[in-house]
C-alpha atoms as a PDB file:
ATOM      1  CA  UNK A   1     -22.418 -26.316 -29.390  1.00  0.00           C
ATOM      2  CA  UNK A   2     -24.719 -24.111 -27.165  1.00  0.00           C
ATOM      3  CA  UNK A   3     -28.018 -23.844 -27.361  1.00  0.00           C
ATOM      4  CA  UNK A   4     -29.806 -20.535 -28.600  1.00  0.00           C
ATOM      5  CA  UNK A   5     -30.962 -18.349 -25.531  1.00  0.00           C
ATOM      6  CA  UNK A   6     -34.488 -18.024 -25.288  1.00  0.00           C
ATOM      7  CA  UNK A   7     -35.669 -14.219 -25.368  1.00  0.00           C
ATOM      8  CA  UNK A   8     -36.501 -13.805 -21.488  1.00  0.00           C
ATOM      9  CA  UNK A   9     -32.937 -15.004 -21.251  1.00  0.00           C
ATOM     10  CA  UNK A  10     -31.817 -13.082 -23.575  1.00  0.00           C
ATOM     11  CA  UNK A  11     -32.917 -10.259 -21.391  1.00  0.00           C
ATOM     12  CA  UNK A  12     -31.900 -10.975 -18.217  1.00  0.00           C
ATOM     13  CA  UNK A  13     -28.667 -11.454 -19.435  1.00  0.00           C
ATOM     14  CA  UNK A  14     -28.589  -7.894 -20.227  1.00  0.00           C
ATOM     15  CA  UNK A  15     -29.636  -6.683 -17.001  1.00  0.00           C
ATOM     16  CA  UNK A  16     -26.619  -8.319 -15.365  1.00  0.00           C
ATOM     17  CA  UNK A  17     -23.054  -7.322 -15.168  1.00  0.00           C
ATOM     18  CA  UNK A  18     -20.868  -9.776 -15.391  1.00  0.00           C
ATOM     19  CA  UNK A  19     -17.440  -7.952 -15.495  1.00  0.00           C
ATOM     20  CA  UNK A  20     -17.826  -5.519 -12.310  1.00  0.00           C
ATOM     21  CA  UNK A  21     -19.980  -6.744  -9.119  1.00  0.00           C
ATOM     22  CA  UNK A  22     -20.814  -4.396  -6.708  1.00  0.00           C
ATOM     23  CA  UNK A  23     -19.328  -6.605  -3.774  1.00  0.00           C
ATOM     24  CA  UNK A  24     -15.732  -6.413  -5.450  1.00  0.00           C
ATOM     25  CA  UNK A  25     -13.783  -3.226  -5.184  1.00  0.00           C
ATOM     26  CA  UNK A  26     -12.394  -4.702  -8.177  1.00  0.00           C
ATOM     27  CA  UNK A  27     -10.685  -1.543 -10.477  1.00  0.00           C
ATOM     28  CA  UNK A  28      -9.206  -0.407  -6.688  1.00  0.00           C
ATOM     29  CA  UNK A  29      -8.446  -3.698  -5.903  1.00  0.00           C
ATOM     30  CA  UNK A  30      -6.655  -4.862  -9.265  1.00  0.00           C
ATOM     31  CA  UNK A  31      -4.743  -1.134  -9.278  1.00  0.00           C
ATOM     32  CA  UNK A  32      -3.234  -1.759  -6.032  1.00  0.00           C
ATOM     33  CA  UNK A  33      -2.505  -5.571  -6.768  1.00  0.00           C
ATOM     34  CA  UNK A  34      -0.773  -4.334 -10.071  1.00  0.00           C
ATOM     35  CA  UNK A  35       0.938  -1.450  -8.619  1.00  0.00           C
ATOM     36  CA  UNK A  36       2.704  -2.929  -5.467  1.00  0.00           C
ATOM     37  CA  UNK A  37       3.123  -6.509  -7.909  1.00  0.00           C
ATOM     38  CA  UNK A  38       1.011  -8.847  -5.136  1.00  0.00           C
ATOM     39  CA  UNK A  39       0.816 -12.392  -6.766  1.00  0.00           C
ATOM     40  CA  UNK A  40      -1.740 -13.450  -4.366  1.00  0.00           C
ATOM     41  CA  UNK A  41      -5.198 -11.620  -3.685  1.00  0.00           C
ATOM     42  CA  UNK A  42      -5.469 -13.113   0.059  1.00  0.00           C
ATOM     43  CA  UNK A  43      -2.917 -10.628   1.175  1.00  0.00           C
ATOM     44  CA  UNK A  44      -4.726  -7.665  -0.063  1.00  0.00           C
ATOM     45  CA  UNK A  45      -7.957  -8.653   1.544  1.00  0.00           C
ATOM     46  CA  UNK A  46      -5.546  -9.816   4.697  1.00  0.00           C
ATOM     47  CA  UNK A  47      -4.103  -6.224   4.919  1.00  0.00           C
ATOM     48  CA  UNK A  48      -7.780  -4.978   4.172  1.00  0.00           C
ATOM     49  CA  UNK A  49      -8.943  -6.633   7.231  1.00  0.00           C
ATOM     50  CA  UNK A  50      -6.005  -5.618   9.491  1.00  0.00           C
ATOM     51  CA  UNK A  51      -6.437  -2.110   8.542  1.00  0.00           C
ATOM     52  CA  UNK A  52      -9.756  -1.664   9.562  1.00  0.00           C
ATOM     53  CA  UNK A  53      -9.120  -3.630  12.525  1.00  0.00           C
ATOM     54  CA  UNK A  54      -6.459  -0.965  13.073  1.00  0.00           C
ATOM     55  CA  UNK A  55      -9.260   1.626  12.223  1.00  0.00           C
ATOM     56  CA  UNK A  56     -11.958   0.497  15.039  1.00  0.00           C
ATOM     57  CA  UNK A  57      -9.833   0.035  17.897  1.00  0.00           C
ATOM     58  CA  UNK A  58      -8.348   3.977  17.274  1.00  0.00           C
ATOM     59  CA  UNK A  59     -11.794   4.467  17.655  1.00  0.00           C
ATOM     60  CA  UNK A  60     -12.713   2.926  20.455  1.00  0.00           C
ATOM     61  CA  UNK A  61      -9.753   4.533  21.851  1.00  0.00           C
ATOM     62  CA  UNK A  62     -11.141   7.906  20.804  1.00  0.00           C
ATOM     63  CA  UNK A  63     -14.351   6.746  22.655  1.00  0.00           C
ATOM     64  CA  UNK A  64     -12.905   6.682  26.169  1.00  0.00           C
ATOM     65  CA  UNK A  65     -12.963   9.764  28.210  1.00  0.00           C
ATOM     66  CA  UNK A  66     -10.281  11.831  27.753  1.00  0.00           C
ATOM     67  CA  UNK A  67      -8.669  12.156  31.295  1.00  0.00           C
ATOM     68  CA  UNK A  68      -8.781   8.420  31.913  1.00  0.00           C
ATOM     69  CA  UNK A  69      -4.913   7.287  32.410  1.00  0.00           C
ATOM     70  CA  UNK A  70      -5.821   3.614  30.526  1.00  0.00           C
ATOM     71  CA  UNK A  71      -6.585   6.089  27.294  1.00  0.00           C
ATOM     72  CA  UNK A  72      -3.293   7.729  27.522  1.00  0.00           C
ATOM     73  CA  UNK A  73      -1.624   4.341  27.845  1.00  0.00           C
ATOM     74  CA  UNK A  74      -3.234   2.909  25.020  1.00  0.00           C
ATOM     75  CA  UNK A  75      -2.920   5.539  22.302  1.00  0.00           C
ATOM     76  CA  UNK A  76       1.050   5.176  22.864  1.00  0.00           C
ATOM     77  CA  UNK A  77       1.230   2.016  22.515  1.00  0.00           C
ATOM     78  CA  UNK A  78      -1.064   1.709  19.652  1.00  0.00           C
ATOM     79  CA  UNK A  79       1.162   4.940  17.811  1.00  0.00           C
ATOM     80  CA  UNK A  80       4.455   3.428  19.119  1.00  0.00           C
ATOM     81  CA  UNK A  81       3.192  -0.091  17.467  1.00  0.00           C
ATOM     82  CA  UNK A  82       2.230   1.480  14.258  1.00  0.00           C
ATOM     83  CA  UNK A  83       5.550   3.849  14.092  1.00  0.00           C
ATOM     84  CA  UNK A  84       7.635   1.469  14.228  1.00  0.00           C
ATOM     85  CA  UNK A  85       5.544  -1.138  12.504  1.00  0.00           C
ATOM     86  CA  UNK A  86       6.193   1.969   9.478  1.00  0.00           C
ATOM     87  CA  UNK A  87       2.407   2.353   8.831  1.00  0.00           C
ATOM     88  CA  UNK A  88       2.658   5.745   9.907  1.00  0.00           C
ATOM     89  CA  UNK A  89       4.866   8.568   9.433  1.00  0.00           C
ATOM     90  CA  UNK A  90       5.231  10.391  12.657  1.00  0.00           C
ATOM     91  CA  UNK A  91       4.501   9.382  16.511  1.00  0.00           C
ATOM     92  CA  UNK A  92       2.050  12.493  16.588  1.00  0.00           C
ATOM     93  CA  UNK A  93      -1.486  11.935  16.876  1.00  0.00           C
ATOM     94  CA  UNK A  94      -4.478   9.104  17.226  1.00  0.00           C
ATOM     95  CA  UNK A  95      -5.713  10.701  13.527  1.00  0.00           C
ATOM     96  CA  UNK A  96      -3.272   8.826  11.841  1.00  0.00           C
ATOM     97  CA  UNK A  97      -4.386   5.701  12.902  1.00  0.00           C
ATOM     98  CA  UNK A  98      -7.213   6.462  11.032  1.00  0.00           C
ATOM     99  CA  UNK A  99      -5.224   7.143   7.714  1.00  0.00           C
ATOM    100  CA  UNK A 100      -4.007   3.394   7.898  1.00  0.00           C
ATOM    101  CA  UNK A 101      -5.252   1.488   4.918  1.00  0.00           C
ATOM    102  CA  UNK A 102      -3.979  -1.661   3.263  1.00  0.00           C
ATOM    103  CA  UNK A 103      -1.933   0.621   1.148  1.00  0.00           C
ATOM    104  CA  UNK A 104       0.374   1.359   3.943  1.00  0.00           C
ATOM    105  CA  UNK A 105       0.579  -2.600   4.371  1.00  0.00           C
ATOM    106  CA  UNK A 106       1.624  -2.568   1.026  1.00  0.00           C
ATOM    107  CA  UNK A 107       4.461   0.332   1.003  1.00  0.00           C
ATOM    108  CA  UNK A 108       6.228  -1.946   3.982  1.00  0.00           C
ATOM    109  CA  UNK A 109       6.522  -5.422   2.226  1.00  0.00           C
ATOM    110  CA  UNK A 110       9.790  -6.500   1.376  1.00  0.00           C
ATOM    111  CA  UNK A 111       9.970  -6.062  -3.209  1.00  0.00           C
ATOM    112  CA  UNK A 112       8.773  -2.275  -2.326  1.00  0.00           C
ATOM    113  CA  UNK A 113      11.716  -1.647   0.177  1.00  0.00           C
ATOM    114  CA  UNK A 114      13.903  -3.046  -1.707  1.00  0.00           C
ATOM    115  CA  UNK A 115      12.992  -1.042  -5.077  1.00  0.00           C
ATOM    116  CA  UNK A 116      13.350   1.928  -2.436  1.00  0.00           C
ATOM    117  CA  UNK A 117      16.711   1.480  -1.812  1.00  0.00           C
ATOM    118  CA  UNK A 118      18.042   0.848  -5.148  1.00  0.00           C
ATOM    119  CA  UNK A 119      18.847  -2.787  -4.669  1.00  0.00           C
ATOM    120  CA  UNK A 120      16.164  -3.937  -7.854  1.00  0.00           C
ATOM    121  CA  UNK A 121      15.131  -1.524 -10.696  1.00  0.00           C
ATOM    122  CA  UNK A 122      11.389  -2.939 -10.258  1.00  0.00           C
ATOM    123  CA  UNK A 123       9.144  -4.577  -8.341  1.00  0.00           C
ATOM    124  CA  UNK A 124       9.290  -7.929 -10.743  1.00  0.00           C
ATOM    125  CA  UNK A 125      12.838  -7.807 -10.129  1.00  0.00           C
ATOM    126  CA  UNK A 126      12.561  -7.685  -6.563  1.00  0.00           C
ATOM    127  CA  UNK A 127      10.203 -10.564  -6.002  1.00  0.00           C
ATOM    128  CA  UNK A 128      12.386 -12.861  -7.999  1.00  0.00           C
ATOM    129  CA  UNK A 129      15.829 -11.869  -5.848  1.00  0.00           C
ATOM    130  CA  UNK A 130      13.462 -12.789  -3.280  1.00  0.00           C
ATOM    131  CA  UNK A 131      11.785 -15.837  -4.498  1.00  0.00           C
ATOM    132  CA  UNK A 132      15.173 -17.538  -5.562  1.00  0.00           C
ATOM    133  CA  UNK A 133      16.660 -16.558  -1.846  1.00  0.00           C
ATOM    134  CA  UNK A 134      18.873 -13.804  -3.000  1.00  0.00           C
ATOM    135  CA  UNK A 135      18.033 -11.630   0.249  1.00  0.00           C
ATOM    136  CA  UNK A 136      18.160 -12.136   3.476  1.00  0.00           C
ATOM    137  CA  UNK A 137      16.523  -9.908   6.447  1.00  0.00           C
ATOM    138  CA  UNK A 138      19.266 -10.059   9.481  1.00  0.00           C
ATOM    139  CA  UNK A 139      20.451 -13.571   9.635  1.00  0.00           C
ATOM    140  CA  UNK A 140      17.234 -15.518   8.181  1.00  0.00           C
ATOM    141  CA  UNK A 141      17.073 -15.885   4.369  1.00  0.00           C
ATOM    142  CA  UNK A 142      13.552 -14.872   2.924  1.00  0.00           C
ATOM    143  CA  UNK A 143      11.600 -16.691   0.284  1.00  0.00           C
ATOM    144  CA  UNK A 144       8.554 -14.825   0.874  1.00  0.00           C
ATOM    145  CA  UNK A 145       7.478 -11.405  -1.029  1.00  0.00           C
ATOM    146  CA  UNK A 146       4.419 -11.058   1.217  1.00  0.00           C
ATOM    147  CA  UNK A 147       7.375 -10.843   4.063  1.00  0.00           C
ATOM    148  CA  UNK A 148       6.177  -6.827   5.839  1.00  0.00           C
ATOM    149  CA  UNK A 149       9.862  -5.203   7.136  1.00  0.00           C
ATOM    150  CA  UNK A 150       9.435  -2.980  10.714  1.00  0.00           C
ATOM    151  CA  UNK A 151      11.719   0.159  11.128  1.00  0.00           C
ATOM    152  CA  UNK A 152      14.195  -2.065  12.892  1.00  0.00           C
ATOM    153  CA  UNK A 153      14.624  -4.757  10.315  1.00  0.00           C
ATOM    154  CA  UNK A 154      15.072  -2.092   7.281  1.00  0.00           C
ATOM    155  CA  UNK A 155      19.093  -1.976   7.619  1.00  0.00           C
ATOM    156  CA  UNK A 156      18.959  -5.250   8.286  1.00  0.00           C
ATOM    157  CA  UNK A 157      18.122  -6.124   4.300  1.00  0.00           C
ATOM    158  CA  UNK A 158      20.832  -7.388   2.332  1.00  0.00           C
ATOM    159  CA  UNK A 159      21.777 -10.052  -0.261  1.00  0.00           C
ATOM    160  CA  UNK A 160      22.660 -13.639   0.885  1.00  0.00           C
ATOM    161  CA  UNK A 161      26.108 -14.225   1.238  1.00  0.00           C
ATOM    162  CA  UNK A 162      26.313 -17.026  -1.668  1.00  0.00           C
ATOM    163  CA  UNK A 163      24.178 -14.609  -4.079  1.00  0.00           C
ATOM    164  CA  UNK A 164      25.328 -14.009  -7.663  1.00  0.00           C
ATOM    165  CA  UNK A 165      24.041 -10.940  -7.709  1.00  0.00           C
ATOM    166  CA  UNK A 166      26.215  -9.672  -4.766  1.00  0.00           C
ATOM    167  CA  UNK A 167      29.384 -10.455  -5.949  1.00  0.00           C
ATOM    168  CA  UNK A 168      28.443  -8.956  -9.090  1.00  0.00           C
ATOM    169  CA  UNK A 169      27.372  -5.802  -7.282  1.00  0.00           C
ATOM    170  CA  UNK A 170      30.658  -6.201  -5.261  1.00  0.00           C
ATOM    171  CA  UNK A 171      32.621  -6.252  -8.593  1.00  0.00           C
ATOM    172  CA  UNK A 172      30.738  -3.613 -10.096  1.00  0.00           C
ATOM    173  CA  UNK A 173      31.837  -1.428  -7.194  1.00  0.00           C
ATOM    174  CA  UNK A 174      35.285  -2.565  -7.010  1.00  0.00           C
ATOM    175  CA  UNK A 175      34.785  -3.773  -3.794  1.00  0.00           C
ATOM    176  CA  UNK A 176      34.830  -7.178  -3.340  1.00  0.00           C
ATOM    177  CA  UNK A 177      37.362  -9.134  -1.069  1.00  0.00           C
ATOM    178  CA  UNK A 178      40.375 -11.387  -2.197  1.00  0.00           C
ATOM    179  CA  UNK A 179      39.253 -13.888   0.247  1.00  0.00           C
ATOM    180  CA  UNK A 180      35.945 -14.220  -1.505  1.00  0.00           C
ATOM    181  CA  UNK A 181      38.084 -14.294  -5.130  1.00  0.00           C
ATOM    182  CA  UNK A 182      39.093 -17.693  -3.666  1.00  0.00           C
ATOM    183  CA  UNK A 183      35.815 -18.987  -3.252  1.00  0.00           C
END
């Protein structure tokens, strides 16, 4: 039971768009959200923020002069951070620093690695193994999708020890042990 808008109402409310904002990247936003299957919108804008963070200080960098030895120093470490971090590709340059993006964030989190390596068919799949504590990264048993894996950690992801889906893997493979038949 709402009223009848009044005609300068009635106009205004044509003037306004109520589906797309300017402020909101929202088509970009919701693509990437749907694409890399992020259930919460406070990681995007989280990875948003640490990319251009990521962004200004390779330009400050950029900024010193170039024979100054504290500019050398920093540009490796900031490269060697982001190599093996796995935002970048290669240790060459300071210009790919500038390439980093909150997609990049994306590509490292732990459903994405996973699909990469053929443990789940797709990304729903691999946020549920992770959600019910099916994986584990090293010793330490993850519960969190938003969880970002380094270079170092990637061989390091496997299924819990006590997972279903392991020992059917393990069976599927004709691999599993008699010691774990007993079990």
């Amino acid at each position: 039971m709402v009223r009848k808008l009044k005609f300068h109402e009635k106009k205004l409310l044509k003037k306004v768009d109520f589906i797309s904002w300017d402020v909101d990247n929202n088509l970009h936003e919701v693509k990437i959200l749907k694409k890399y299957y992020i259930q919460k919108r406070e990681d995007y804008t989280k990875y948003n923020k640490l990319s251009r963070h990521i962004r200004e200080l390779a330009r400050k960098v950029k900024e010193l002069d170039q024979k100054d030895p504290f500019r050398a120093e920093a540009t490796s470490q900031l490269i060697e951070k982001l190599y093996n971090m796995g935002l970048i590709e290669t240790k060459r340059s300071l210009e790919l620093a500038d390439k980093v993006n909150a997609t990049s964030f994306c590509r490292r989190r732990l459903p994405v690695l996973m699909v990469k390596t053929n443990m789940a068919q797709t990304l729903k799949a691999a946020t549920t193994f992770i959600e019910q504590g099916h994986i584990r990264v090293g010793p330490e048993v993850v519960k969190d999708p938003a969880f970002l894996v380094t270079r170092n950690m990637e061989d390091f992801v496997t299924w819990t020890d006590t997972s279903a889906i392991r020992k059917h893997v393990l069976d599927y493979n004709e691999m599993r042990d008699d010691f774990d038949l007993m079990n």
